[in-house]
PDB file of N, CA and C in Angstrom:
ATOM      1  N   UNK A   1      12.487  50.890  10.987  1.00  0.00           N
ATOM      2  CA  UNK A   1      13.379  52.047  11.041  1.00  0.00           C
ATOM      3  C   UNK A   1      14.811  51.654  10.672  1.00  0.00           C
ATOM      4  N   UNK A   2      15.365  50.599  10.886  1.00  0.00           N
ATOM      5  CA  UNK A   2      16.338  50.029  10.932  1.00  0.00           C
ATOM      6  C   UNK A   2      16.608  50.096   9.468  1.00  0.00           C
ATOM      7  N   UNK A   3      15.660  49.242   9.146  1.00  0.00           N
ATOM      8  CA  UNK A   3      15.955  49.285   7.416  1.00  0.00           C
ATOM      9  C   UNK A   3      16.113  50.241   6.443  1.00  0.00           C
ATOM     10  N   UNK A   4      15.315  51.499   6.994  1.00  0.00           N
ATOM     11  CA  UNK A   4      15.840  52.603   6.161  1.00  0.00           C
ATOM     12  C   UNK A   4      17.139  53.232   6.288  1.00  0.00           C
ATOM     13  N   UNK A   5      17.762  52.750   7.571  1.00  0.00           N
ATOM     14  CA  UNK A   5      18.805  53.670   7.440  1.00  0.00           C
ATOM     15  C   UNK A   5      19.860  52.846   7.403  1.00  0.00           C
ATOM     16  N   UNK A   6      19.400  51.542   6.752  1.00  0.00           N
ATOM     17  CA  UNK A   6      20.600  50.265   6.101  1.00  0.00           C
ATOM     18  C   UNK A   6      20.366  50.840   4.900  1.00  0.00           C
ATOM     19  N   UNK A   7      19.273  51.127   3.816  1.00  0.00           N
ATOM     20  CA  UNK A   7      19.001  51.722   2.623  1.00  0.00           C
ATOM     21  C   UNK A   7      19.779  53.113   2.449  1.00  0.00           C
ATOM     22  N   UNK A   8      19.273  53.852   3.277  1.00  0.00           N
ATOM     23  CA  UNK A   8      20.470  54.990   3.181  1.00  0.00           C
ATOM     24  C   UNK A   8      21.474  55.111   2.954  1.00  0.00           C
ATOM     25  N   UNK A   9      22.177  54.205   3.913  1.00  0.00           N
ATOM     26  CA  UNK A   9      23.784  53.690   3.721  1.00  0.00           C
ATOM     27  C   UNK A   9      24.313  53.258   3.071  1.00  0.00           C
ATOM     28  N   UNK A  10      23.588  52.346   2.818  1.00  0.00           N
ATOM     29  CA  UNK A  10      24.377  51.777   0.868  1.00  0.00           C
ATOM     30  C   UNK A  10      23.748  52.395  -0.032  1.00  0.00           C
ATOM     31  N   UNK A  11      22.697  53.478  -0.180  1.00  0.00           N
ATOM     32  CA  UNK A  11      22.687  54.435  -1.141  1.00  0.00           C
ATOM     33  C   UNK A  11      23.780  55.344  -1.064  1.00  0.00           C
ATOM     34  N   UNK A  12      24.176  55.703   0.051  1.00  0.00           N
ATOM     35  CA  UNK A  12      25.518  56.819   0.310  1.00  0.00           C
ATOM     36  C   UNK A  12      26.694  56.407  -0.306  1.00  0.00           C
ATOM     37  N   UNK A  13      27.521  54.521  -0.484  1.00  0.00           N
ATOM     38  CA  UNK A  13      28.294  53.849  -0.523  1.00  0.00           C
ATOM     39  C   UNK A  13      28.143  54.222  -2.003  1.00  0.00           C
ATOM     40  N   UNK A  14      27.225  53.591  -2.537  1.00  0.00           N
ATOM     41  CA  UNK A  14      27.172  53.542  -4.005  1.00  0.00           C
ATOM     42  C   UNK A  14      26.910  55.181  -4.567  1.00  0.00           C
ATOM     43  N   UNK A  15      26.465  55.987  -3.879  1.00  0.00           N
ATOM     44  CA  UNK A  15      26.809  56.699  -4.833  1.00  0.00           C
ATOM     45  C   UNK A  15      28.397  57.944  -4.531  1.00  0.00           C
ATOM     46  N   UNK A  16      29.139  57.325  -3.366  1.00  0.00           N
ATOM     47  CA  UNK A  16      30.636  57.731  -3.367  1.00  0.00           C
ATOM     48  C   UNK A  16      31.469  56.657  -3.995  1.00  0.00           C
ATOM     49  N   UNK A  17      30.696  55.466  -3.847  1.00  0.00           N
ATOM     50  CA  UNK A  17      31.870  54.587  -4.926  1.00  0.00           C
ATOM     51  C   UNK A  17      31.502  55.325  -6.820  1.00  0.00           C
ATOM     52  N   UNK A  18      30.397  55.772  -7.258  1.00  0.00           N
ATOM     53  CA  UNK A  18      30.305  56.331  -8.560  1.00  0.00           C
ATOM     54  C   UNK A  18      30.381  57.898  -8.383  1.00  0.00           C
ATOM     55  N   UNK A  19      30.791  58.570  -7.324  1.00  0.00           N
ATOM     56  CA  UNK A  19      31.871  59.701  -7.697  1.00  0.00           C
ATOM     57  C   UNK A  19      33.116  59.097  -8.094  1.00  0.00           C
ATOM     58  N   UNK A  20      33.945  58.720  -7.010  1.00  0.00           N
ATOM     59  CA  UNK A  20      35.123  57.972  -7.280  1.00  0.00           C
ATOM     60  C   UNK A  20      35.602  57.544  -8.228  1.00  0.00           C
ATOM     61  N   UNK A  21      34.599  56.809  -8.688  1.00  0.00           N
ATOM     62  CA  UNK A  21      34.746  56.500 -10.358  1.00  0.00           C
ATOM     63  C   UNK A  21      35.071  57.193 -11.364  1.00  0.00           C
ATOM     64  N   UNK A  22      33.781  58.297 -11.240  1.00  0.00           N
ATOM     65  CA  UNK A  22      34.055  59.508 -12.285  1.00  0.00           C
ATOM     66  C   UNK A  22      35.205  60.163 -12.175  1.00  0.00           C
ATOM     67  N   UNK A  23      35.279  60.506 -10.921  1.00  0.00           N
ATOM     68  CA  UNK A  23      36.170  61.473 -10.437  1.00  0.00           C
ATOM     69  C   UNK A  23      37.953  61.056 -10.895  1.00  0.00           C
ATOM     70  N   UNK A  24      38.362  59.414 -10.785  1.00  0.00           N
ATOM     71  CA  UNK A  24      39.142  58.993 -11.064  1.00  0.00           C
ATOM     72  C   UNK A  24      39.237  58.647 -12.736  1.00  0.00           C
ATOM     73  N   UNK A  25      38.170  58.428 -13.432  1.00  0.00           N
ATOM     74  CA  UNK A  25      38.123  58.170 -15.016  1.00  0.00           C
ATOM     75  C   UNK A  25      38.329  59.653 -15.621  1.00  0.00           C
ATOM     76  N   UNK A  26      38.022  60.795 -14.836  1.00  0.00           N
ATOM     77  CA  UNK A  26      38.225  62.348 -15.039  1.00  0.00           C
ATOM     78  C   UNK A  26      39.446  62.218 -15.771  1.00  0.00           C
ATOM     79  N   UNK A  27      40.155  62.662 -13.830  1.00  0.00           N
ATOM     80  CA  UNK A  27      41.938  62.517 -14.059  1.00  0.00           C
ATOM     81  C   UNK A  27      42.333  61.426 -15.588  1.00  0.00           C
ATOM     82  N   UNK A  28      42.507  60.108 -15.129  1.00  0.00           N
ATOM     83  CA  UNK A  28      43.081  59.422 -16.412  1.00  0.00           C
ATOM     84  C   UNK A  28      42.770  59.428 -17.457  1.00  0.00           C
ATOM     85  N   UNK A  29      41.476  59.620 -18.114  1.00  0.00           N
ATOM     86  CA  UNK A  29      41.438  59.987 -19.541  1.00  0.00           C
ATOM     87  C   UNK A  29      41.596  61.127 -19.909  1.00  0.00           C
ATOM     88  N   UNK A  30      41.747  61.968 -18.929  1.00  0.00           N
ATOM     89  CA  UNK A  30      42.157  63.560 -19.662  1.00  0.00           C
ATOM     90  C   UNK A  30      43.402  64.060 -19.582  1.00  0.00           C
ATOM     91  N   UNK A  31      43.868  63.229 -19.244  1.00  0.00           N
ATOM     92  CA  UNK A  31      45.773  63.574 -18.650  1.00  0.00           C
ATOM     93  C   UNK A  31      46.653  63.363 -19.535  1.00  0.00           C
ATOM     94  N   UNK A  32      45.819  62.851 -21.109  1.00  0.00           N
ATOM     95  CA  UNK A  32      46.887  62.513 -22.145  1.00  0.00           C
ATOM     96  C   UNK A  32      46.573  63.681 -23.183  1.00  0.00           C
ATOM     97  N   UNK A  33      45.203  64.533 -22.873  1.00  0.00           N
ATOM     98  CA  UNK A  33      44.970  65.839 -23.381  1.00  0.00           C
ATOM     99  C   UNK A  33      45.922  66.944 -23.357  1.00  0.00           C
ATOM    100  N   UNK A  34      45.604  67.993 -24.648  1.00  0.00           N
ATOM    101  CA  UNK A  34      46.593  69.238 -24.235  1.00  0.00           C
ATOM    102  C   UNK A  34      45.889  70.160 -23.934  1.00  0.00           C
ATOM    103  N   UNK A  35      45.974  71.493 -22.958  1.00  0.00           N
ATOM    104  CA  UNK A  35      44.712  72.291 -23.006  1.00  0.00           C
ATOM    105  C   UNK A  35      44.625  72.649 -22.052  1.00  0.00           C
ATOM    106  N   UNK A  36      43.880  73.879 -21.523  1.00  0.00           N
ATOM    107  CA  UNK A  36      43.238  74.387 -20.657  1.00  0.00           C
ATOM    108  C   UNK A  36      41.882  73.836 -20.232  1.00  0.00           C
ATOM    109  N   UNK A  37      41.180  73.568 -21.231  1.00  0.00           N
ATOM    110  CA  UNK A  37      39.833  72.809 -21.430  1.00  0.00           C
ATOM    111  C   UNK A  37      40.093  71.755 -20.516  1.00  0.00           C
ATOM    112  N   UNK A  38      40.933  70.889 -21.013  1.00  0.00           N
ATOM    113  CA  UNK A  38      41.078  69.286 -20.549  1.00  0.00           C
ATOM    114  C   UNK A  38      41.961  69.736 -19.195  1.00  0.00           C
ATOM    115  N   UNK A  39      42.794  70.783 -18.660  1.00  0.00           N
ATOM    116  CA  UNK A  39      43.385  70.414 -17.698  1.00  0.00           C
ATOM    117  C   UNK A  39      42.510  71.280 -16.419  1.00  0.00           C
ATOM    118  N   UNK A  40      41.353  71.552 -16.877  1.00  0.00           N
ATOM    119  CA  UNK A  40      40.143  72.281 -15.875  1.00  0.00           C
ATOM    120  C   UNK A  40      39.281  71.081 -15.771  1.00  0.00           C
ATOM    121  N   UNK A  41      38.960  69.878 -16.741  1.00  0.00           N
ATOM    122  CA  UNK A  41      38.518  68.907 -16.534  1.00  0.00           C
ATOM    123  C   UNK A  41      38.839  67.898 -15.159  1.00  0.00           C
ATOM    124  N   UNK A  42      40.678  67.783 -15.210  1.00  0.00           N
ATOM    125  CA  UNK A  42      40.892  67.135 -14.233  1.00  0.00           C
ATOM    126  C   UNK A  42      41.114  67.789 -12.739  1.00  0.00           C
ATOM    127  N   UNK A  43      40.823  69.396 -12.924  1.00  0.00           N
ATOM    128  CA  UNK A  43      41.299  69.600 -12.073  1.00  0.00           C
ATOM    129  C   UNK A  43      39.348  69.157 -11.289  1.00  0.00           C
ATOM    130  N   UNK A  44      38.527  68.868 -12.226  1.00  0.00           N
ATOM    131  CA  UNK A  44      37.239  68.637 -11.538  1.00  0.00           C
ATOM    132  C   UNK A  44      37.337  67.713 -10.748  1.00  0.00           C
ATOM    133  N   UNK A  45      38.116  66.828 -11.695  1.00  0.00           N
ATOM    134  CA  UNK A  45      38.566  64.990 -10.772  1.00  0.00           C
ATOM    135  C   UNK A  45      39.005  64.952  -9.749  1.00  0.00           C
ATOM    136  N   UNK A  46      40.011  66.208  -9.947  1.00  0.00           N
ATOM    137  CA  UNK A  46      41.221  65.861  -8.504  1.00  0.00           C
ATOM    138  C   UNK A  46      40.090  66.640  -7.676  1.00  0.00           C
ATOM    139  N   UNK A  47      39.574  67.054  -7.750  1.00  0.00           N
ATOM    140  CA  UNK A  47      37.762  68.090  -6.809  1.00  0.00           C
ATOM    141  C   UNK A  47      37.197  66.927  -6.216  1.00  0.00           C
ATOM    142  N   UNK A  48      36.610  66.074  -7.339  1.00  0.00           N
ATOM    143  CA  UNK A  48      36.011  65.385  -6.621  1.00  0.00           C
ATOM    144  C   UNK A  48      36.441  64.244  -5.846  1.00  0.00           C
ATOM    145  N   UNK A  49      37.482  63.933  -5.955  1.00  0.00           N
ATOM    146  CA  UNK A  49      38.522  63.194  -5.356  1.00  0.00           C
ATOM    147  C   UNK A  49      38.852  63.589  -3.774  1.00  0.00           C
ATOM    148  N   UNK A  50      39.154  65.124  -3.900  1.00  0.00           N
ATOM    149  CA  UNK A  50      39.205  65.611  -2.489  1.00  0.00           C
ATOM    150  C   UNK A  50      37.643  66.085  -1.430  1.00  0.00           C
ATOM    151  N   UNK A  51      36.647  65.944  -1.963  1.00  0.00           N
ATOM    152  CA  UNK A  51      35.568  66.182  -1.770  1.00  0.00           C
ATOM    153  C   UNK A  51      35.583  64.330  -1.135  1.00  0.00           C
ATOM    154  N   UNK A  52      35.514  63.303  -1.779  1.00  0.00           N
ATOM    155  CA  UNK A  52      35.518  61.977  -1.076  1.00  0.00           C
ATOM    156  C   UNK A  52      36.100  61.886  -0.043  1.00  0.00           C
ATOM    157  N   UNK A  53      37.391  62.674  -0.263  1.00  0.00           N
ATOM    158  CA  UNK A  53      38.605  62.206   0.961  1.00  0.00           C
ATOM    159  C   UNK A  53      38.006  63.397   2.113  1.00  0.00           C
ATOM    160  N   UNK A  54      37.305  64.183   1.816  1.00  0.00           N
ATOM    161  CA  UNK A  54      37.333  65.170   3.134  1.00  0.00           C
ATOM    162  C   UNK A  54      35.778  64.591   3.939  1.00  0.00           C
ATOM    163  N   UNK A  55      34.682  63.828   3.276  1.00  0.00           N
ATOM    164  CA  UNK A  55      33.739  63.401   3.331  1.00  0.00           C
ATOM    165  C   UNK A  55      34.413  62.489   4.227  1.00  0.00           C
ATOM    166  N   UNK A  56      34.908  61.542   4.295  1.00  0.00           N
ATOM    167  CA  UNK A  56      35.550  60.484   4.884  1.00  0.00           C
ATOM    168  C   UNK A  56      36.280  60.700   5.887  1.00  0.00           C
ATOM    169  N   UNK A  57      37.363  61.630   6.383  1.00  0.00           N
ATOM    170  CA  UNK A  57      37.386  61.663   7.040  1.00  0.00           C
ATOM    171  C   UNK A  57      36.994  63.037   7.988  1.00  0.00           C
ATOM    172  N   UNK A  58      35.656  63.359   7.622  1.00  0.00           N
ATOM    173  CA  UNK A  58      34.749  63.922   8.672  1.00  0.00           C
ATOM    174  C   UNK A  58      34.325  63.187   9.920  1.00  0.00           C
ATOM    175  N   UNK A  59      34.179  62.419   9.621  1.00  0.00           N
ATOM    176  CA  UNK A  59      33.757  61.552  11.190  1.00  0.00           C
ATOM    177  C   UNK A  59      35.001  61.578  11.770  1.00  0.00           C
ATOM    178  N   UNK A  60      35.964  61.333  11.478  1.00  0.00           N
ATOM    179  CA  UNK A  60      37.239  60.895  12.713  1.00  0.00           C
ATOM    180  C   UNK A  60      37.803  62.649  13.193  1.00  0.00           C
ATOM    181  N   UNK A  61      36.814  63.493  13.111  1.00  0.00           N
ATOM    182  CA  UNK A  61      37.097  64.820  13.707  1.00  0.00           C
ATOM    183  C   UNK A  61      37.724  64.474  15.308  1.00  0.00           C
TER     184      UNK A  61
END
């Protein structure tokens, strides 16, 4: 039992460390764009960015 929910956990890790990622490669490669297009892009980033940060600190309710 133990082990699955060590598996869980670093499935959870890795896949908020590859939002993060995206979410942060969003913002910086589209921030040198002009546009509505590109500035709805980052506003996905800065989304998923705040979606990490509110995930995180859910536990310290």
């Amino acid at each position: 039992m133990k082990d699955g929910f060590t598996m869980m956990k670093w499935l959870r890790y890795v896949l908020m460390t590859a939002l993060f990622a995206v979410s942060l490669s969003l913002v910086v490669v589209f921030q040198r764009h002009i546009g509505a297009l590109y500035a709805g892009i980052m506003l996905l980033g800065i989304g998923g960015l705040l979606l990490l940060l509110w995930i995180y600190n859910r536990k310290y309710r």
